[in-house]
C-alpha atoms as a PDB file:
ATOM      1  CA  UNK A   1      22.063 -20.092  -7.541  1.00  0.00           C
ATOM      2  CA  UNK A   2      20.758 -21.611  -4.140  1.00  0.00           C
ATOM      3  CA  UNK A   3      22.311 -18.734  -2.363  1.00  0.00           C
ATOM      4  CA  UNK A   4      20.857 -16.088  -4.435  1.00  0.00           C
ATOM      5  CA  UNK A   5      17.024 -17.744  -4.567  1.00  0.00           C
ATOM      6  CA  UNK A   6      17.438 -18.210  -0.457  1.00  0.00           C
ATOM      7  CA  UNK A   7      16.232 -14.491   0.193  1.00  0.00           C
ATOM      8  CA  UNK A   8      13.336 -14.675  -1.966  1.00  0.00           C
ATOM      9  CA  UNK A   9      11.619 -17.762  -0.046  1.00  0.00           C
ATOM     10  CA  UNK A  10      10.247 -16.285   3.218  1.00  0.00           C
ATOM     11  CA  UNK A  11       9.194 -13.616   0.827  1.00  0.00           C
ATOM     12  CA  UNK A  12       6.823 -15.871  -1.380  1.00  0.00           C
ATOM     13  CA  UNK A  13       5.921 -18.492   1.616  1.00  0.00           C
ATOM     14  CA  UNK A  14       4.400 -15.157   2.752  1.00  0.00           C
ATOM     15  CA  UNK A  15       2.674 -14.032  -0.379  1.00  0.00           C
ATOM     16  CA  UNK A  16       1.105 -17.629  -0.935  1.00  0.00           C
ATOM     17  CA  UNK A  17      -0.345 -17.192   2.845  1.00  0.00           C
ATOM     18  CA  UNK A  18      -1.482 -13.781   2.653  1.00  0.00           C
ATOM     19  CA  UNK A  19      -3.412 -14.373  -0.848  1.00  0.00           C
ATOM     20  CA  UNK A  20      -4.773 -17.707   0.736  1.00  0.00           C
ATOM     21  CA  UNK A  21      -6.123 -16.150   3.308  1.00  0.00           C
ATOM     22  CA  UNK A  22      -7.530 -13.339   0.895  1.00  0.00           C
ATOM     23  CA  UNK A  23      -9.135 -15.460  -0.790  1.00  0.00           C
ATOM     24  CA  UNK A  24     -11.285 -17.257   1.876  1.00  0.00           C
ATOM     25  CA  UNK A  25     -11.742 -14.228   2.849  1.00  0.00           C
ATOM     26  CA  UNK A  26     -13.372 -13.671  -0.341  1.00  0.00           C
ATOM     27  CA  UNK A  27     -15.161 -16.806  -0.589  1.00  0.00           C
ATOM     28  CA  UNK A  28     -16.610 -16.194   2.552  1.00  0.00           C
ATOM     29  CA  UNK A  29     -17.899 -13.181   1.288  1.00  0.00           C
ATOM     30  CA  UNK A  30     -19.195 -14.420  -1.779  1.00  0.00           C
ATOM     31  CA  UNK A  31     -20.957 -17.264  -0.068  1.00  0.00           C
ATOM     32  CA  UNK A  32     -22.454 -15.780   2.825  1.00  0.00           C
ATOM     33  CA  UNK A  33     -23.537 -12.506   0.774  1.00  0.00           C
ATOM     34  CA  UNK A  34     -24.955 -14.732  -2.206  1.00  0.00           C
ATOM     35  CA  UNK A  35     -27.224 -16.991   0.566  1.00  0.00           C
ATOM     36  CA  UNK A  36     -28.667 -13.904   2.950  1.00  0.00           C
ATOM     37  CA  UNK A  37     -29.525 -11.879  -0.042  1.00  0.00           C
ATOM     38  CA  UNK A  38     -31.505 -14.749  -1.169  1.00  0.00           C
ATOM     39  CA  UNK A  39     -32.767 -16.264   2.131  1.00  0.00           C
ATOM     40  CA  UNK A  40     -32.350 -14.009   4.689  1.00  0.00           C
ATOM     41  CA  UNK A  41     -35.645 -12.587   5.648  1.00  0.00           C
ATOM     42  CA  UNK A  42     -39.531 -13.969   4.672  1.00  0.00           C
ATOM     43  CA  UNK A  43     -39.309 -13.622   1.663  1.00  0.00           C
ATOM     44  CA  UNK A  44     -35.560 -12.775   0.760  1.00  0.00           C
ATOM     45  CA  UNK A  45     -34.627  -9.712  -0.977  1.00  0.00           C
ATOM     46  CA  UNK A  46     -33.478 -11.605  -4.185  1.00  0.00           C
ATOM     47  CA  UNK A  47     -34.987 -14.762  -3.285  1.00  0.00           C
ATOM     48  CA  UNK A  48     -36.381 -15.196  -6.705  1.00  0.00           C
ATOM     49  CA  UNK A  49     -33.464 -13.102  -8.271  1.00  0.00           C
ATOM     50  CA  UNK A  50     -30.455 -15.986  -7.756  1.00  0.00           C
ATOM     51  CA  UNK A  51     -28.683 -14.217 -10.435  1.00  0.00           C
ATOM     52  CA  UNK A  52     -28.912 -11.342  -9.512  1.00  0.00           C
ATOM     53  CA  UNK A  53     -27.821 -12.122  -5.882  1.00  0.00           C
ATOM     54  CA  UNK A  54     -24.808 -13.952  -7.723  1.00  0.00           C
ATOM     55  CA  UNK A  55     -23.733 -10.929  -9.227  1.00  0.00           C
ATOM     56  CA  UNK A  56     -23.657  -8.916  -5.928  1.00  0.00           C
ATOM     57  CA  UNK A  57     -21.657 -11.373  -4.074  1.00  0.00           C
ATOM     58  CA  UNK A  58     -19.070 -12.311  -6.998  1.00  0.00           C
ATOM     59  CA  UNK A  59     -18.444  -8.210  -7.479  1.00  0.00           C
ATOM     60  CA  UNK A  60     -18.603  -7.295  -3.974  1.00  0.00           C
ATOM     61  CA  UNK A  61     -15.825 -10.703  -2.881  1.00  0.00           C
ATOM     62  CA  UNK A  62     -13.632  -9.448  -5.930  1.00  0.00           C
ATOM     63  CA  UNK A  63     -13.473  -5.782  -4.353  1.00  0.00           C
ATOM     64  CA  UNK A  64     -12.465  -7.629  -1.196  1.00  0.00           C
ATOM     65  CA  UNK A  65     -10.221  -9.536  -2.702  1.00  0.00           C
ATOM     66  CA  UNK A  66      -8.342  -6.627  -4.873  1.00  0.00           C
ATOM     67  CA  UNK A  67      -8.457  -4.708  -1.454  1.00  0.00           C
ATOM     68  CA  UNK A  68      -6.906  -7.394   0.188  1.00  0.00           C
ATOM     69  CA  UNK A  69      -4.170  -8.461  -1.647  1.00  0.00           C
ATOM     70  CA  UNK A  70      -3.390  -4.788  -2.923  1.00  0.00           C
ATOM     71  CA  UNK A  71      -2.880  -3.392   0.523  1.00  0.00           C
ATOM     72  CA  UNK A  72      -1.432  -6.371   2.405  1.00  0.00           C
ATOM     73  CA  UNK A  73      -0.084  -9.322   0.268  1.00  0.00           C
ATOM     74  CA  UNK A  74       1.410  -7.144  -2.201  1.00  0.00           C
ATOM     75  CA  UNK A  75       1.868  -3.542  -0.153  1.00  0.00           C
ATOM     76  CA  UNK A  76       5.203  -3.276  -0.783  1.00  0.00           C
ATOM     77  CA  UNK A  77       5.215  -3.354  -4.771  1.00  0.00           C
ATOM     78  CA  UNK A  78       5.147  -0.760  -6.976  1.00  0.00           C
ATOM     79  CA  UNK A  79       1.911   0.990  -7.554  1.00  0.00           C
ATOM     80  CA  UNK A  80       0.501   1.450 -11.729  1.00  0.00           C
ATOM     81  CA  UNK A  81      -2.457   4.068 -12.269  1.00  0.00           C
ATOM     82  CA  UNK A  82      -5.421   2.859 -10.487  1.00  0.00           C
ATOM     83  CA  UNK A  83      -7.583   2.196 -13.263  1.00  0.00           C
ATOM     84  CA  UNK A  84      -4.621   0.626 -14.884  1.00  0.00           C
ATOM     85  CA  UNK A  85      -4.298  -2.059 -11.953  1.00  0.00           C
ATOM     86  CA  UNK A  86      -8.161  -2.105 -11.754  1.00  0.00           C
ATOM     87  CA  UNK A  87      -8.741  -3.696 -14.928  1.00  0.00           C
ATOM     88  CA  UNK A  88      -5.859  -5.987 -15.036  1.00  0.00           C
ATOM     89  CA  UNK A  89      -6.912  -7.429 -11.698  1.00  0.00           C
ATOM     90  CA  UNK A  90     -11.022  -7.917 -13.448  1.00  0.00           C
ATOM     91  CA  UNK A  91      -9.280  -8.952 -17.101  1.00  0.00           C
ATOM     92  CA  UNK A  92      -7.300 -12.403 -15.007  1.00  0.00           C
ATOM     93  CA  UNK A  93      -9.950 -12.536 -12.341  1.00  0.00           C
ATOM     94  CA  UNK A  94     -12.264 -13.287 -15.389  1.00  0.00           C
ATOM     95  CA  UNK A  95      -9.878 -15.055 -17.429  1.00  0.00           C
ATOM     96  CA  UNK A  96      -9.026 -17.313 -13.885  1.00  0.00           C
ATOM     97  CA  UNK A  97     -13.060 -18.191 -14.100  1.00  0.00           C
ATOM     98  CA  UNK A  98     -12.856 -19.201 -17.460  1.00  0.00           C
ATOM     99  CA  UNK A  99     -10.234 -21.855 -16.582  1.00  0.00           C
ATOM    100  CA  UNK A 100     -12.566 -23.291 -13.737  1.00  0.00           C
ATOM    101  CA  UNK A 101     -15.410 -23.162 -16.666  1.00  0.00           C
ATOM    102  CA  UNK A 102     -13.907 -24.943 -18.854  1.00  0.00           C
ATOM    103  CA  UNK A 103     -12.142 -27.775 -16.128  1.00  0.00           C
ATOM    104  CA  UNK A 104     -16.309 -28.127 -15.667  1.00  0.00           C
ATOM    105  CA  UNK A 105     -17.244 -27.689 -19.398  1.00  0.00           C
ATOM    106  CA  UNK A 106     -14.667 -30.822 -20.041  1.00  0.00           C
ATOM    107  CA  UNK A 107     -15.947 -33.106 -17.738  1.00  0.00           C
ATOM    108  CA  UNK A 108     -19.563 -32.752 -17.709  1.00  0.00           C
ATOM    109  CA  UNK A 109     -19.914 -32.481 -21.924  1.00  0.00           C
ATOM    110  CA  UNK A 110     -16.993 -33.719 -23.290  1.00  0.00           C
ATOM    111  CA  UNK A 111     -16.083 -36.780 -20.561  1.00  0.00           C
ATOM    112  CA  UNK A 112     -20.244 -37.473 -19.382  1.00  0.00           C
ATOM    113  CA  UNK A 113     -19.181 -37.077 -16.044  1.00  0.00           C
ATOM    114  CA  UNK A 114     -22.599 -35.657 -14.807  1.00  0.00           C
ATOM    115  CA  UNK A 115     -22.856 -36.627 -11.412  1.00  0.00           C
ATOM    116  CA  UNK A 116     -22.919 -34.069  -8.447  1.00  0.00           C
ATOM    117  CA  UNK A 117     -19.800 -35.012  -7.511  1.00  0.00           C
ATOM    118  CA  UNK A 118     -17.942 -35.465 -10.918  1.00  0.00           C
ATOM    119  CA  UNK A 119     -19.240 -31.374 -11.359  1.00  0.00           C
ATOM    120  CA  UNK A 120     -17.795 -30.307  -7.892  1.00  0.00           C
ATOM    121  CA  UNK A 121     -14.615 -32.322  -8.524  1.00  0.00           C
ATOM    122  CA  UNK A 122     -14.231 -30.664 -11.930  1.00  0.00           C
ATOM    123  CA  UNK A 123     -15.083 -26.950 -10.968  1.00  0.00           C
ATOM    124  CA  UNK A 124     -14.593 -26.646  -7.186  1.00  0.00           C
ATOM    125  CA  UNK A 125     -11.261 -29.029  -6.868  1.00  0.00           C
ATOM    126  CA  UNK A 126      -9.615 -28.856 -10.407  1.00  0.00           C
ATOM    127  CA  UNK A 127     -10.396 -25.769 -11.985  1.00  0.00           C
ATOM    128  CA  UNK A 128     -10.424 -23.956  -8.316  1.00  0.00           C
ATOM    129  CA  UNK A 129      -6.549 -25.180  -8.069  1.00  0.00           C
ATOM    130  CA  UNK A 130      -5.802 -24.513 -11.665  1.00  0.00           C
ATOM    131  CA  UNK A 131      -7.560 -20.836 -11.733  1.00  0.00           C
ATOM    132  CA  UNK A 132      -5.717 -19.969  -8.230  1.00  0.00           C
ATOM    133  CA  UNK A 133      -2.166 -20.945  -9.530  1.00  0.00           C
ATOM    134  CA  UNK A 134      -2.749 -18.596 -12.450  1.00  0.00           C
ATOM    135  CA  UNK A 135      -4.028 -15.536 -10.834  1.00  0.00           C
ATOM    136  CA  UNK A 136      -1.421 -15.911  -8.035  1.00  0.00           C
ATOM    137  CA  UNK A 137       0.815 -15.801 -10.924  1.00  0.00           C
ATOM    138  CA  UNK A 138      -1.158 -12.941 -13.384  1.00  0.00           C
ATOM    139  CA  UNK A 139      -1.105 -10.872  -9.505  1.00  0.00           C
ATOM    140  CA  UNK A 140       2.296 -11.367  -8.509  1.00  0.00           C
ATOM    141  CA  UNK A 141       3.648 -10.239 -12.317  1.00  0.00           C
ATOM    142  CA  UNK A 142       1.533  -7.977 -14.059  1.00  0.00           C
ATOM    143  CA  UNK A 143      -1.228  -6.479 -12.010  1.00  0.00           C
ATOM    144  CA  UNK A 144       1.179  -6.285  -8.239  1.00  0.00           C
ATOM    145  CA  UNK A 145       4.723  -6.090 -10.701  1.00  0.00           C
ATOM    146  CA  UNK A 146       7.985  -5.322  -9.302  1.00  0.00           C
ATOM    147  CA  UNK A 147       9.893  -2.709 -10.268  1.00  0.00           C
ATOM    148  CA  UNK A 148      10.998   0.874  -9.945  1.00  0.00           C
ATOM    149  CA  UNK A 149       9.157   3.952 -10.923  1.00  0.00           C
ATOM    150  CA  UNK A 150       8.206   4.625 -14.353  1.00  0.00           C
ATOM    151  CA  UNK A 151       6.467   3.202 -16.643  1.00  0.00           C
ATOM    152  CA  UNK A 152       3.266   3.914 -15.320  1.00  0.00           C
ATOM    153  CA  UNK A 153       4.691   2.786 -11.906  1.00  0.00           C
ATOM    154  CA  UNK A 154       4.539   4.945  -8.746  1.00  0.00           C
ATOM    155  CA  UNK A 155       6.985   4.088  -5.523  1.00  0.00           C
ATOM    156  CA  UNK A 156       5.237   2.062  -2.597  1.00  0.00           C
ATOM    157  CA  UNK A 157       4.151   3.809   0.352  1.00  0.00           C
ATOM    158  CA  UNK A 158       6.442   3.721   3.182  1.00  0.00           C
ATOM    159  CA  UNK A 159       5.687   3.506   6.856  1.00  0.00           C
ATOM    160  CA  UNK A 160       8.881   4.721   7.625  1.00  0.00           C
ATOM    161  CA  UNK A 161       9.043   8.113   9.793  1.00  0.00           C
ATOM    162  CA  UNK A 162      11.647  10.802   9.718  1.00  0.00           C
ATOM    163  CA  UNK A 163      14.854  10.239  11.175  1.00  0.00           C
ATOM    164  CA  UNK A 164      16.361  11.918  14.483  1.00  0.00           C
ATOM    165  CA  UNK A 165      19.659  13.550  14.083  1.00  0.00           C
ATOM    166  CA  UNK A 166      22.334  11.622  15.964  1.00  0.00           C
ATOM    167  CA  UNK A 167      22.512  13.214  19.546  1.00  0.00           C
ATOM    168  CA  UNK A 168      26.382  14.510  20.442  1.00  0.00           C
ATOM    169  CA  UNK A 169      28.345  13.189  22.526  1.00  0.00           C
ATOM    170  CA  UNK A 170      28.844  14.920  25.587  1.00  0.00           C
ATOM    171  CA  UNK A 171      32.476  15.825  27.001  1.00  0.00           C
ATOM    172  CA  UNK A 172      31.251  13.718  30.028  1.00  0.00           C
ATOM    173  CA  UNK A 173      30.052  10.836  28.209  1.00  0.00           C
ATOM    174  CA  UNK A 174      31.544   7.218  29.480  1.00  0.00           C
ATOM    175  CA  UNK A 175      34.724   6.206  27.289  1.00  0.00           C
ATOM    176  CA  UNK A 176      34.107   3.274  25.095  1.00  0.00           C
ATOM    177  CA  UNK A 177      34.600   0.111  25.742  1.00  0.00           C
ATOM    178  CA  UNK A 178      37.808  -1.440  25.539  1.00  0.00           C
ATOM    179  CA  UNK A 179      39.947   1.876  26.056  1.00  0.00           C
ATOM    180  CA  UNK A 180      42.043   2.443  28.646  1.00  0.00           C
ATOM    181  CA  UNK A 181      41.355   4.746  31.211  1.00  0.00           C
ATOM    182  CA  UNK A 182      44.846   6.286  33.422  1.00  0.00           C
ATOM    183  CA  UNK A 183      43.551   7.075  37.219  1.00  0.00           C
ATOM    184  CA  UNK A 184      46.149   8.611  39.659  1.00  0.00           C
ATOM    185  CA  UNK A 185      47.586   6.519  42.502  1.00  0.00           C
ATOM    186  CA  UNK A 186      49.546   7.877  45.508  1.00  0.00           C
ATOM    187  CA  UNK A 187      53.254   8.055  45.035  1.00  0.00           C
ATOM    188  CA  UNK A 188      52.846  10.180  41.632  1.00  0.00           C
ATOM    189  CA  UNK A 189      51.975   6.491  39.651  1.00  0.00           C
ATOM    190  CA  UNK A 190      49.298   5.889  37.623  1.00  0.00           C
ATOM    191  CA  UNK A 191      47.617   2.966  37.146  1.00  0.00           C
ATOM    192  CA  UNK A 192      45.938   1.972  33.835  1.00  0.00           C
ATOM    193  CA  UNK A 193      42.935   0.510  33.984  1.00  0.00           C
ATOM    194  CA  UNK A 194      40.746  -1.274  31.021  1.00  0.00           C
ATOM    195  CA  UNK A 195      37.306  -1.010  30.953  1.00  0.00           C
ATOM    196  CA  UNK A 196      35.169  -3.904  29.438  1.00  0.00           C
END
């Protein structure tokens, strides 16, 4: 069993990095999208709009991240029909927020943890970990899935180019290695020689 599960390690170490890094990517997008649409500028463009300005950020960081981990983390796997993929990737993004939600819902309501730092603890550190386990896992199986074509599957793209015909060998060509070669010596003898 050890031997079988060896190949698929470097395989996921890689996923997990490429979606981490996909999603700070994201949340870098989210952030710094959410605060210049609100501050940048005297006034901001949706400085007295936050939610609106929320909405922009959160849909234009979950393009990047579908972008991101469609053509680089999971590249290699099977394609479904885009709108297919599309709305599996919104349907657990949204279901990945409700996790963090409720992680926050729990505490602040349900436990009275109110404070600033009981909320971030709740939604930033608990539900952030719990809602990025699942949609690594709701990515990796049913929006990114492996498997062969069909069922609503098409093949990966390849980046492999067409092969070159094997060239001939020539009649001059070098003998290979390890085969012995007879050169004439005087007196009528030949000597064998090896080639390494």
């Amino acid at each position: 069993m050890a031997t079988r599960d060896a190949p698929r390690r470097p395989a996921l170490v890689r996923e997990l990095g490429a979606f981490g890094i996909v999603g700070l990517v994201a949340y870098v997008v989210d952030v710094g999208l959410f605060n210049l649409l609100r501050f940048a500028g005297d006034p901001g463009l949706l400085e007295q709009r936050p939610l609106t300005a929320k909405v922009i950020s959160v849909a234009v960081a979950t393009a990047v991240s579908y972008a991101g981990n469609r053509h680089w983390t999971w590249r290699n796997r099977s394609r479904r029909r885009l709108h297919r993929e599309i709305t599996l990737f919104l349907v657990f993004n949204a279901i990945g927020l409700a996790i963090a939600l409720i992680c926050l819902a729990l505490s602040h309501y349900a436990l009275g943890l109110t404070s600033p730092l009981a909320d971030n603890i709740s939604a930033n550190g608990v539900g952030l970990v719990l809602a990025t386990a699942f949609r690594f896992w709701a990515y990796r199986t049913h929006v990114f899935p492996v498997g062969p074509p069909g069922d609503g599957l098409t093949a990966p793209p390849t980046d492999a180019g067409p092969r070159s015909a094997p060239h001939p060998r020539s009649h001059g060509s070098a003998a290979p290695a390890g085969r012995a070669t007879r050169t004439p010596r005087r007196g009528g003898r030949r000597r064998s020689t090896r080639r390494r």
